[in-house]
PDB file of N, CA and C in Angstrom:
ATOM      1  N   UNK A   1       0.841  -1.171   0.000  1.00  0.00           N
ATOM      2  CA  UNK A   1       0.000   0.000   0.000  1.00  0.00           C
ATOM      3  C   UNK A   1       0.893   1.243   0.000  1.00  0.00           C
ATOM      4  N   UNK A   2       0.711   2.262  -0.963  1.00  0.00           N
ATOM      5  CA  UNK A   2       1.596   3.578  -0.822  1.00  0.00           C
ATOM      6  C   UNK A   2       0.853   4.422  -0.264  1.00  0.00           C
ATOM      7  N   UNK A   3       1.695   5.714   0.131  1.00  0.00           N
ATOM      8  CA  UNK A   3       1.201   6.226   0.880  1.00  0.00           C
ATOM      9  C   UNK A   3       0.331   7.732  -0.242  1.00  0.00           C
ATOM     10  N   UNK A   4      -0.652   8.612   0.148  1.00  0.00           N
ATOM     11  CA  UNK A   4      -1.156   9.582  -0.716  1.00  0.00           C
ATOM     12  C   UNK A   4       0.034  10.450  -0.824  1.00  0.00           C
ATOM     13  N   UNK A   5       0.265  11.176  -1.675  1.00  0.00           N
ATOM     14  CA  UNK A   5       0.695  12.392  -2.555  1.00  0.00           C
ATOM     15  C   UNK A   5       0.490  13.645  -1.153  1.00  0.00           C
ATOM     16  N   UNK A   6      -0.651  13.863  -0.391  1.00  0.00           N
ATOM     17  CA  UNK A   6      -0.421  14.618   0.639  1.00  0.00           C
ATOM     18  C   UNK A   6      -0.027  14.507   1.823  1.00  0.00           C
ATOM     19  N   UNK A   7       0.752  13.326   2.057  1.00  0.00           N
ATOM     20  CA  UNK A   7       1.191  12.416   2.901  1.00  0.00           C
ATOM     21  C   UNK A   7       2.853  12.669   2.920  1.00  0.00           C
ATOM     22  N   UNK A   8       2.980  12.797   1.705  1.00  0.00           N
ATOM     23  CA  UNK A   8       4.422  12.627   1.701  1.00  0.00           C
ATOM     24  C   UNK A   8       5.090  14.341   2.018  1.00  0.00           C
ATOM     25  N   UNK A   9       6.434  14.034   2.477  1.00  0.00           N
ATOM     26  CA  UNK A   9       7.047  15.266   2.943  1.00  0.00           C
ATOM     27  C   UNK A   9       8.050  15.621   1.745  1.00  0.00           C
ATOM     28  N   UNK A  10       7.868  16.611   1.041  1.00  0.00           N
ATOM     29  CA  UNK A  10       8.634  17.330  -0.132  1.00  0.00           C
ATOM     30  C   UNK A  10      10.121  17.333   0.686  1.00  0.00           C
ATOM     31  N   UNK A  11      11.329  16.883  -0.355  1.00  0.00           N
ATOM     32  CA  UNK A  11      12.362  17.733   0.607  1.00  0.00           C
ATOM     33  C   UNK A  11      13.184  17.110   1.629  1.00  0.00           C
ATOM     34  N   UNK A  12      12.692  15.990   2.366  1.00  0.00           N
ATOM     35  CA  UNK A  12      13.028  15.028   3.305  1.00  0.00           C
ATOM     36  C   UNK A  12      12.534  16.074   4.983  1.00  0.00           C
ATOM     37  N   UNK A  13      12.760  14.949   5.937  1.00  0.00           N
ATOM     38  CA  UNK A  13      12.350  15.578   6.984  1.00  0.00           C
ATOM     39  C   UNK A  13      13.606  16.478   7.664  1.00  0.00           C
ATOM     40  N   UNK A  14      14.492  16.839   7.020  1.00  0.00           N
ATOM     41  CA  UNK A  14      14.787  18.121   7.763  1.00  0.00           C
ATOM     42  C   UNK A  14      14.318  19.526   8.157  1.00  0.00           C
ATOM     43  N   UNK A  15      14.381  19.709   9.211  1.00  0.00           N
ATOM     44  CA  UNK A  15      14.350  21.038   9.255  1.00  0.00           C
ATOM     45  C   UNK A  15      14.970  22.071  10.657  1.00  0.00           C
ATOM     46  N   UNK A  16      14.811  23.047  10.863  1.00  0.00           N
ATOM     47  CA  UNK A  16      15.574  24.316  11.757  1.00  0.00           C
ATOM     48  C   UNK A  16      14.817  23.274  13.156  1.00  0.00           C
ATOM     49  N   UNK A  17      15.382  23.051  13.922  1.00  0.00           N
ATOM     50  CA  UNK A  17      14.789  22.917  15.291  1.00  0.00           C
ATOM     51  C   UNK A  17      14.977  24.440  15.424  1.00  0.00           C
ATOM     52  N   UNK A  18      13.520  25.152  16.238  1.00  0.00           N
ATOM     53  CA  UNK A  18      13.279  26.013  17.224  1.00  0.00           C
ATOM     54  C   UNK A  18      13.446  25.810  18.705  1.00  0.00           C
ATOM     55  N   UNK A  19      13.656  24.561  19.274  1.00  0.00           N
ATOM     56  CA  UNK A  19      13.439  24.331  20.784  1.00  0.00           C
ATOM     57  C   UNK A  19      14.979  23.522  20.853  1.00  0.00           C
ATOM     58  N   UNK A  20      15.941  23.752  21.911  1.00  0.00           N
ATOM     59  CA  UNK A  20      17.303  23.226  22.121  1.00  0.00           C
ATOM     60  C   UNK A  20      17.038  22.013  23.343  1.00  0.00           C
ATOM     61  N   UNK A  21      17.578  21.002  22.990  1.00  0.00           N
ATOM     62  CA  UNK A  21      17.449  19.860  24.131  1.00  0.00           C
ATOM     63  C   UNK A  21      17.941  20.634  25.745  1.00  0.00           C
ATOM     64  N   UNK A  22      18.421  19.898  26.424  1.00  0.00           N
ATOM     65  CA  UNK A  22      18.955  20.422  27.627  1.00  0.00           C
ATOM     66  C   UNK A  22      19.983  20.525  28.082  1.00  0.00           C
ATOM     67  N   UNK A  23      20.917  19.467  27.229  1.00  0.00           N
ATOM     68  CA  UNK A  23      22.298  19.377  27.033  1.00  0.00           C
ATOM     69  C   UNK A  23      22.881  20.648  25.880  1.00  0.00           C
ATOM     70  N   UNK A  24      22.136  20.714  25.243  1.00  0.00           N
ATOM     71  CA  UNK A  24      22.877  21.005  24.068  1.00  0.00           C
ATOM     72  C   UNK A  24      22.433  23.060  24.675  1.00  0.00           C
ATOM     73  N   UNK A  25      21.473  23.195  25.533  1.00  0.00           N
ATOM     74  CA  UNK A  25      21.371  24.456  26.129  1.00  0.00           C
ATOM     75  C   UNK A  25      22.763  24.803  27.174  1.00  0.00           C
ATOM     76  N   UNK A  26      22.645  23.688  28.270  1.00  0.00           N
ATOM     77  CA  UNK A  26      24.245  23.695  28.712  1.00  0.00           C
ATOM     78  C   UNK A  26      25.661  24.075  28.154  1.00  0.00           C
ATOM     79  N   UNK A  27      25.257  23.138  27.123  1.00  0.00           N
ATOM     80  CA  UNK A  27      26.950  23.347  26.384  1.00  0.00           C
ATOM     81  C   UNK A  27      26.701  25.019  25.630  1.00  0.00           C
ATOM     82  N   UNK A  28      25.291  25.016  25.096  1.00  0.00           N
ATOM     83  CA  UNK A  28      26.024  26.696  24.885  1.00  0.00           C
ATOM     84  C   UNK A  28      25.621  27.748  25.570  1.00  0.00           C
ATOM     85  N   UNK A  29      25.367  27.292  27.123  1.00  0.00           N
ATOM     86  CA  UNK A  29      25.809  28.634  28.381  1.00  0.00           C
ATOM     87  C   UNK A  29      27.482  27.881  28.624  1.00  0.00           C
ATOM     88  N   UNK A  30      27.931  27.117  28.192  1.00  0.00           N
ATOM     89  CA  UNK A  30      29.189  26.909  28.862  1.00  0.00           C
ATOM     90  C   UNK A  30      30.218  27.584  27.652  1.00  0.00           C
ATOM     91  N   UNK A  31      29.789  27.773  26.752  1.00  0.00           N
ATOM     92  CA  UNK A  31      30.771  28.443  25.496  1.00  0.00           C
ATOM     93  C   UNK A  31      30.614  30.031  26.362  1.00  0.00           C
ATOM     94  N   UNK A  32      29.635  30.555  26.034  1.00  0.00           N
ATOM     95  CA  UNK A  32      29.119  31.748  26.710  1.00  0.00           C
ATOM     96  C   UNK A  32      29.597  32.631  27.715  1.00  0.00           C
ATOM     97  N   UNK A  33      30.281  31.468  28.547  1.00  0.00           N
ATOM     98  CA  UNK A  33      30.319  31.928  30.135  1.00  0.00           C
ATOM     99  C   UNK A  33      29.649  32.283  30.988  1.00  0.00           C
ATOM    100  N   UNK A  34      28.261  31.273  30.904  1.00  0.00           N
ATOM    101  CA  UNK A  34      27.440  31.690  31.828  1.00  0.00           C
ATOM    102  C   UNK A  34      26.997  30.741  32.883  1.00  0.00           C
ATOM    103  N   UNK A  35      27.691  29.356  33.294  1.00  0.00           N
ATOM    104  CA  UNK A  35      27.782  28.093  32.974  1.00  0.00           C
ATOM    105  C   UNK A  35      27.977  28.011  33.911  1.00  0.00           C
ATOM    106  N   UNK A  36      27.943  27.357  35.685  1.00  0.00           N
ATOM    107  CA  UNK A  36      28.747  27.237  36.785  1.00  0.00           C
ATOM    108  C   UNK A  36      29.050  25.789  37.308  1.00  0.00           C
ATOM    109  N   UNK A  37      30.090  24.944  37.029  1.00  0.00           N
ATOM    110  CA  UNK A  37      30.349  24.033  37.211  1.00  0.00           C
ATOM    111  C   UNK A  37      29.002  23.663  38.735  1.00  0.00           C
ATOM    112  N   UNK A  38      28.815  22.334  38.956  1.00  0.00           N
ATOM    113  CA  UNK A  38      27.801  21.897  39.971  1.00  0.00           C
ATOM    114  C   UNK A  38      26.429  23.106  39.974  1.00  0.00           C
ATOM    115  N   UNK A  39      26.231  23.727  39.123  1.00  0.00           N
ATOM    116  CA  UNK A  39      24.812  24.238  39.313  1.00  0.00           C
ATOM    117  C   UNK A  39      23.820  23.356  38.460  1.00  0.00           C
ATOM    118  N   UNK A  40      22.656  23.556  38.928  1.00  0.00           N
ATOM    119  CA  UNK A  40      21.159  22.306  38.732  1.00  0.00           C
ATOM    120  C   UNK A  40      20.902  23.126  37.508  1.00  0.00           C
ATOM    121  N   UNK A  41      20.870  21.756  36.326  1.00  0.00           N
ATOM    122  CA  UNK A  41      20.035  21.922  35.250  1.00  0.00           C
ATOM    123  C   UNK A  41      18.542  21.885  35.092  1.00  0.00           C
ATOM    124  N   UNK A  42      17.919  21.846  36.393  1.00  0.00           N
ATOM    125  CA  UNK A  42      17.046  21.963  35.737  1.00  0.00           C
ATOM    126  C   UNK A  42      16.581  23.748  36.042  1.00  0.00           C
ATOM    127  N   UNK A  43      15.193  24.083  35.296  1.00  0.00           N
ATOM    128  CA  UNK A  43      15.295  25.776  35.491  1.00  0.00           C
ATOM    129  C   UNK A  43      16.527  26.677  34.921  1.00  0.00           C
ATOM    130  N   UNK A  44      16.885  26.158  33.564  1.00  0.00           N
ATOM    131  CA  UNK A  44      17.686  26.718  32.798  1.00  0.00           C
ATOM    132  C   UNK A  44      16.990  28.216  32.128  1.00  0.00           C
ATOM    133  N   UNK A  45      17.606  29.096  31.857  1.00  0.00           N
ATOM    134  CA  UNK A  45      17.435  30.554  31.747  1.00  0.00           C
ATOM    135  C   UNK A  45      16.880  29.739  29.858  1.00  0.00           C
ATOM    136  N   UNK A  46      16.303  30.549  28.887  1.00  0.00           N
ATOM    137  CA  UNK A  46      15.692  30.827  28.040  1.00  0.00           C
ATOM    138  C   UNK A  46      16.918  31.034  27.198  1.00  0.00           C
ATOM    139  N   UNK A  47      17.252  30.110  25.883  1.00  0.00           N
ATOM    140  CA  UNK A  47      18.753  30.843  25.290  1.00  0.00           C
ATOM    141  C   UNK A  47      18.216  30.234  23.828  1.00  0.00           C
ATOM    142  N   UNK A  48      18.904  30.973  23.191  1.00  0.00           N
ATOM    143  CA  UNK A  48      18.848  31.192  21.454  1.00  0.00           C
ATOM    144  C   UNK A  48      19.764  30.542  20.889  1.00  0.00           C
ATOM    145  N   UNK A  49      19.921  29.578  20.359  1.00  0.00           N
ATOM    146  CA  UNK A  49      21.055  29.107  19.728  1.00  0.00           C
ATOM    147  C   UNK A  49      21.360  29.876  18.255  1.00  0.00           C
ATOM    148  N   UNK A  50      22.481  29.527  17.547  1.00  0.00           N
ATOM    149  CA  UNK A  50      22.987  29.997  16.490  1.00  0.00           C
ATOM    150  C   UNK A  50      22.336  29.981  15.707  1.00  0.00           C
ATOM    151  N   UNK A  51      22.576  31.142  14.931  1.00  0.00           N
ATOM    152  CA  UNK A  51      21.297  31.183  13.458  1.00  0.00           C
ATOM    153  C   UNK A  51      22.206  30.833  12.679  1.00  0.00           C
TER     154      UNK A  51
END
């Protein structure tokens, strides 16, 4: 069985993630310098990764 014509994703499934895992928020407050060795990940500040 194939799948419909509006089903399928043009292009493949890449695309821009908008939302950063929790690690990957860490590592870039730790490029940053904003980073404090033994402080709690969780309640991480709001950060923008690279455009």
């Amino acid at each position: 069985m194939s799948k419909h014509n509006s089903l399928k994703i043009s292009g493949g499934a890449t695309g821009k993630r908008s939302v950063l895992k929790r690690f990957e928020r860490i590592k870039l407050l730790k490029e940053r310098g904003q980073w404090k060795e033994g402080q709690s990940p969780i309640g991480l500040p709001k950060t923008k990764g690279e455009d």
